[in-house]
Protein backbone atom coordinates (compact mmCIF):
# COMPACT_ATOMS: atom_id res chain seq x y z
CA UNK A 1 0.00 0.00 0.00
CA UNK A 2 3.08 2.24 0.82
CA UNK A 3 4.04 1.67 -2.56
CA UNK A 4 1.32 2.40 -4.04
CA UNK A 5 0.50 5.51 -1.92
CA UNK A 6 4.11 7.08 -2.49
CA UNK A 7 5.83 5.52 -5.38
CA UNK A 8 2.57 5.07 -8.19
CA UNK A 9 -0.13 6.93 -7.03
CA UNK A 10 1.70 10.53 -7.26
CA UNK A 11 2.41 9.41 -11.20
CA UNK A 12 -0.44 9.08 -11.96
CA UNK A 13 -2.12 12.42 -10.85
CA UNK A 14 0.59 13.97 -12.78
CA UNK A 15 -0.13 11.64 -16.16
CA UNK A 16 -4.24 12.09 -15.78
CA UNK A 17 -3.23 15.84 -15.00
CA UNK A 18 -0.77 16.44 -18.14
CA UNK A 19 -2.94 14.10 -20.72
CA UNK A 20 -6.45 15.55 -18.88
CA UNK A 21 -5.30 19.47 -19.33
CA UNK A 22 -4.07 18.75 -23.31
CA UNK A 23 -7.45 16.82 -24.12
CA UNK A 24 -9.65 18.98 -22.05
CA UNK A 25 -8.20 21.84 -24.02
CA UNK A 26 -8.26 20.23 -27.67
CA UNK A 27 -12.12 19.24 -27.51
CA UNK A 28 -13.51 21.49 -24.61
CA UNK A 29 -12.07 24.94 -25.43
CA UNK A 30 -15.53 26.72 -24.84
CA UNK A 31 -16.12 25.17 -21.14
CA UNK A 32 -11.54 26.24 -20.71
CA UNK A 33 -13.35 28.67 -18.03
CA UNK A 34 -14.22 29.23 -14.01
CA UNK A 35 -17.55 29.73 -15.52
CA UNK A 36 -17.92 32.99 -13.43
CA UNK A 37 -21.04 33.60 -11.46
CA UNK A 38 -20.21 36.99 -10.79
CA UNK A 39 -23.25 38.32 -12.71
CA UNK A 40 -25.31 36.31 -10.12
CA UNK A 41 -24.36 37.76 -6.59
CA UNK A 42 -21.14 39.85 -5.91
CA UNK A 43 -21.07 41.34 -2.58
CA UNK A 44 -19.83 37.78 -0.64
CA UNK A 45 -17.60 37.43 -4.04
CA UNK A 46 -15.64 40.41 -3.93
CA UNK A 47 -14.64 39.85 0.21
CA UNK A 48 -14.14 35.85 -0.18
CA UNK A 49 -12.79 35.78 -3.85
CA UNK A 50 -9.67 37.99 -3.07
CA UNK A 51 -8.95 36.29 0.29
CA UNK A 52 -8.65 33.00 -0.78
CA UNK A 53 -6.75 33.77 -3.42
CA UNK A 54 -3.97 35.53 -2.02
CA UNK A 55 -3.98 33.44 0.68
CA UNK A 56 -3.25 30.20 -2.22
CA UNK A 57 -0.70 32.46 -3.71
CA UNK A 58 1.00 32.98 -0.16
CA UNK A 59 1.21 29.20 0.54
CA UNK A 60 1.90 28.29 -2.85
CA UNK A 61 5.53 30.46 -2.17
CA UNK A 62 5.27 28.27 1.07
CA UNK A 63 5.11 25.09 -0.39
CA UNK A 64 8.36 26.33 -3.17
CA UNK A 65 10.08 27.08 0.03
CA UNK A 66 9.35 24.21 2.14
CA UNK A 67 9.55 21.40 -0.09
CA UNK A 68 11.18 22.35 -3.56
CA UNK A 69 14.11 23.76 -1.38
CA UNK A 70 16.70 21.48 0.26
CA UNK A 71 16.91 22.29 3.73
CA UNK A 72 20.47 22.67 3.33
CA UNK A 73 20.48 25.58 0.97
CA UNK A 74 17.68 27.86 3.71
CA UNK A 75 20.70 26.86 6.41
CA UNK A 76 22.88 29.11 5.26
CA UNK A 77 21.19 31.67 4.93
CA UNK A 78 18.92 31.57 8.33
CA UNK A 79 18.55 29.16 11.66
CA UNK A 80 15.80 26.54 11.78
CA UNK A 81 14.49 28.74 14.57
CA UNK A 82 13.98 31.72 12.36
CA UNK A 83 12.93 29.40 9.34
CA UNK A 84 10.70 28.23 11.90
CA UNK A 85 9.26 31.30 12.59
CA UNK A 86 9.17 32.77 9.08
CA UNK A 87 6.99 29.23 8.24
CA UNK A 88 4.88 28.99 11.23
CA UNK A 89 3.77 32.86 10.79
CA UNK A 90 3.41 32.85 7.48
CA UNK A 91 1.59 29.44 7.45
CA UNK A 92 -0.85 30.63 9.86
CA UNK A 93 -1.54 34.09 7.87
CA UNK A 94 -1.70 32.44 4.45
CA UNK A 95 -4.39 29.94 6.00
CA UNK A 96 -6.51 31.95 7.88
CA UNK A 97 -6.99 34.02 4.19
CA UNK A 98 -7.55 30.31 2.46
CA UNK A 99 -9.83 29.29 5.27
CA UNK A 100 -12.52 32.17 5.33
CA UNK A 101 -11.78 33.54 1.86
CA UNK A 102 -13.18 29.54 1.34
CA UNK A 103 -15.61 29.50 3.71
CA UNK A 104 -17.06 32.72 2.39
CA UNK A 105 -17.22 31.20 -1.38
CA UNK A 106 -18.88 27.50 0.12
CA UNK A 107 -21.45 29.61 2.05
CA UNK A 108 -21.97 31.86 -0.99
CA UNK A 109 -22.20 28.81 -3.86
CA UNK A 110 -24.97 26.91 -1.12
CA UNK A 111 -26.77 29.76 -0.45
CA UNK A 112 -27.23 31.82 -3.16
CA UNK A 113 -29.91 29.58 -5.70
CA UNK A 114 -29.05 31.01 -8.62
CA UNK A 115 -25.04 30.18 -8.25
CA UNK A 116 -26.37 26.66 -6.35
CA UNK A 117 -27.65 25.66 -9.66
CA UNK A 118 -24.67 26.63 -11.77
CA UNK A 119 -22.49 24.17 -9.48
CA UNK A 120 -21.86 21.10 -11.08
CA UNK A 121 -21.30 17.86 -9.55
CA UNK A 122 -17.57 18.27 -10.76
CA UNK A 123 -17.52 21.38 -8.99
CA UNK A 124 -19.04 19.63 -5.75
CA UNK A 125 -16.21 16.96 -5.96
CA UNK A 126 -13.79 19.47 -6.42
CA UNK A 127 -15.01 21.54 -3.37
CA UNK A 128 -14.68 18.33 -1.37
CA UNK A 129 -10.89 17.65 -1.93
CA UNK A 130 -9.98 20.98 -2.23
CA UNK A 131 -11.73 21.45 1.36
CA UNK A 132 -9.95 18.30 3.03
CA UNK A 133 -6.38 19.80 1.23
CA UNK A 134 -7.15 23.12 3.38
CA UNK A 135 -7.89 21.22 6.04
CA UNK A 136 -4.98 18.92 6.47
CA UNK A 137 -3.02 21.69 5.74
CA UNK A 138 -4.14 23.90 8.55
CA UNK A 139 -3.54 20.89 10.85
CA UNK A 140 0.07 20.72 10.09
CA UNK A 141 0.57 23.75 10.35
CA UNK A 142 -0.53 24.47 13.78
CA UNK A 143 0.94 21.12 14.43
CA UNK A 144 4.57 22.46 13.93
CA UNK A 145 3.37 25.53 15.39
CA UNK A 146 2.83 23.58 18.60
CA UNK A 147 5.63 21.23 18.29
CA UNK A 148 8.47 20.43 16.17
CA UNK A 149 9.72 17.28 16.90
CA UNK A 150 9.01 16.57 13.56
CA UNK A 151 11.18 18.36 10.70
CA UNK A 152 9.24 17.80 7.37
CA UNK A 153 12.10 18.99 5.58
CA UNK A 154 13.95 16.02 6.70
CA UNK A 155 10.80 13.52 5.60
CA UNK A 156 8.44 15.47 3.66
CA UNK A 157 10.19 17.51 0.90
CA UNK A 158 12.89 14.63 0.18
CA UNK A 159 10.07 12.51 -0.94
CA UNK A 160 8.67 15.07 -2.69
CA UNK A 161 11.53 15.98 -4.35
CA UNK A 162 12.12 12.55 -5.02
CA UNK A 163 9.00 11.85 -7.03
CA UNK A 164 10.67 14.49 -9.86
CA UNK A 165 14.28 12.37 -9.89
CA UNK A 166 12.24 9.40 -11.20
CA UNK A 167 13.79 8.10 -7.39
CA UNK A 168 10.60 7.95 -5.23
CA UNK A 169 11.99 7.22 -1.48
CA UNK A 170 8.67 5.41 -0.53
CA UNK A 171 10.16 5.13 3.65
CA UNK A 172 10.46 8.62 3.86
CA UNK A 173 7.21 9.02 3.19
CA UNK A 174 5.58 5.91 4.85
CA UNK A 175 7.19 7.44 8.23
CA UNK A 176 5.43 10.70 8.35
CA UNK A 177 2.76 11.14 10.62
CA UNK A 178 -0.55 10.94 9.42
CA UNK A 179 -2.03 14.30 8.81
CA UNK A 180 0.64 15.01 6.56
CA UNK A 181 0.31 11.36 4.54
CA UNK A 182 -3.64 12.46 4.31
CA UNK A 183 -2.48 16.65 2.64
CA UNK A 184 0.10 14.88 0.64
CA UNK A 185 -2.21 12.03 -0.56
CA UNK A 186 -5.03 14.41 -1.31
CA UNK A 187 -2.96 17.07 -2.84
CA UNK A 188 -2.45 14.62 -5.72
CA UNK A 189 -5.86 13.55 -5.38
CA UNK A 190 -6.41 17.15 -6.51
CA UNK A 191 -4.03 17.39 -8.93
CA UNK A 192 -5.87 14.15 -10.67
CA UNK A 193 -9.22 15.73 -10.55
CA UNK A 194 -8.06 19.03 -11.70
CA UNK A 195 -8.42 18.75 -15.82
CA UNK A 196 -12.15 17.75 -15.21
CA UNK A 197 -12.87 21.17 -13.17
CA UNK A 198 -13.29 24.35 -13.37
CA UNK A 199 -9.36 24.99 -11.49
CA UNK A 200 -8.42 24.61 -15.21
CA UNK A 201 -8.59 28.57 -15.36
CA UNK A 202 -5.56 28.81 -13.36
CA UNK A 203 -3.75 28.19 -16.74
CA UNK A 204 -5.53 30.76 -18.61
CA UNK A 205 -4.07 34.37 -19.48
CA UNK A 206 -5.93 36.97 -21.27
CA UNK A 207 -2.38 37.41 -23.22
CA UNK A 208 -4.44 37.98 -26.74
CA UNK A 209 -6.08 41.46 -25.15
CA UNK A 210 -2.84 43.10 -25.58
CA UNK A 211 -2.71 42.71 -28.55
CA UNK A 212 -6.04 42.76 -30.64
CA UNK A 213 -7.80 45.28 -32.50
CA UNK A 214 -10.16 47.25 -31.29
CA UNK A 215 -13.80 46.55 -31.32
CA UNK A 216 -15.76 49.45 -33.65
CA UNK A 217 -19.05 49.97 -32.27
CA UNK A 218 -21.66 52.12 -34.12
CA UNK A 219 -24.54 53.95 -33.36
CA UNK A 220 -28.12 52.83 -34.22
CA UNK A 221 -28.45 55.39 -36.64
CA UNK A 222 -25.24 54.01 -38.85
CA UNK A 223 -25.63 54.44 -42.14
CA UNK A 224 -23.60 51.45 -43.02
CA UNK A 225 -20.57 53.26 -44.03
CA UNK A 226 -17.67 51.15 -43.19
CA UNK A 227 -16.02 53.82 -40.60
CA UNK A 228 -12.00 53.67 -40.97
CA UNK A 229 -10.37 52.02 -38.26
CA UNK A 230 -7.83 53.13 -36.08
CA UNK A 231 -5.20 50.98 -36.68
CA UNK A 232 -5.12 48.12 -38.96
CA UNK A 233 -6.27 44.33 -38.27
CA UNK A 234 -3.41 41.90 -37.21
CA UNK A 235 -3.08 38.31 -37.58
CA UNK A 236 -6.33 36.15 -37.56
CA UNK A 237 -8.35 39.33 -36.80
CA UNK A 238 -7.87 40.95 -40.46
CA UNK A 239 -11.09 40.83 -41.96
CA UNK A 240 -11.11 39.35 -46.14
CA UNK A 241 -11.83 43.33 -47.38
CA UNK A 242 -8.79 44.08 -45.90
CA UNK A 243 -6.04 41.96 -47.57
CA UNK A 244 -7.34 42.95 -50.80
């Protein structure tokens, strides 16, 4: 089960992830979107929306420094004490945005009928996992907060960083106590899932904006006229009238 758990499992999130994203965005192109129920209540939105996430963005920088760097590169630059410190405080912070900013955006998506019925049962899945992730996540950190007779840099991030040298060091793992197994388990879980939902948007930049024409709008009294346009059509956006 260890094995499995440590060693396969965390493949294949990434393979259903990597395959899921390049299908998903071959034949589904038109649902590529958070499907935005903005239009349908914004109040709750515009308090819970930017909590949460920051607060993702804060622990995502976490996570890069927690796990993706070796313990012995932070050591020379800081103690453990004040890395300690610096992830205990920061932890907490980044959390307590993730927790209401999510608890504001649950409460919101039951409450609110008209978003209610926009949720799909994808979305419900997704708000499941994503919900245990926070969870586990808050429980380790108050965990080390409390107590830290156990370094996850020493367990944790090896393993992780393990899973990218094609070297998975399934003991490592199988050692750690359980409320980290259960984040780390789930965390794939949620990586897995995340093609078929609407976290897909994370990967989408408006980059295109920048850089198209502008949209001509005329008045209802237009006399058809084609009006000249500021600057010329680029790329796909030239019209046929205009390359002749």
């Amino acid at each position: 089960m260890n094995t499995f758990l440590w060693a396969v499992f965390p493949y294949l999130a990434l393979a259903v992830f990597v395959v899921g994203l390049i299908w998903r965005y071959k034949y589904d192109k038109f649902g590529w979107t958070t499907r935005s129920s903005q239009l349908y209540e914004s109040r709750m939105l515009r308090i819970g929306s930017p909590l949460f996430h920051f607060g993702i963005l804060f622990a995502l920088l976490g996570h890069i420094m927690g796990l993706v760097i070796p313990k012995g590169w932070t050591d020379v630059v800081m103690d453990q004490h004040a890395y300690h410190l610096i992830a205990v405080v920061g932890g907490l912070v980044s959390g307590a945005m993730i927790c209401v900013g999510f608890v504001i955006l649950v409460f919101r998506r039951r409450t609110v009928k008209t978003v209610f019925n926009a949720t799909t049962v994808n979305d419900k899945v997704m708000y499941l996992v994503l919900g245990l992730v926070i969870l586990f996540g808050m429980w380790n950190t108050i965990s080390t907060a409390l107590s830290d007779h156990f370094n996850y840099r020493e367990s944790v991030s090896p393993w992780f960083r393990s899973i990218f040298t094609f070297q998975p060091n399934v003991e490592l793992m199988a050692g750690a106590p359980f409320q980290f197994q259960a984040h780390a388990f789930l965390a794939f879980l949620l990586i897995l899932i995340w093609p078929f939902t609407r976290l897909v948007h994370v990967f989408s930049a408006p980059v295109g904006y920048l850089v198209r024409p502008y949209i001509v709008y005329r008045s209802k009294g237009d006399t058809g006229q084609r009006p000249t346009p500021s600057r010329a059509p680029q790329g796909t956006w030239t019209s046929p009238t205009a390359r002749k």
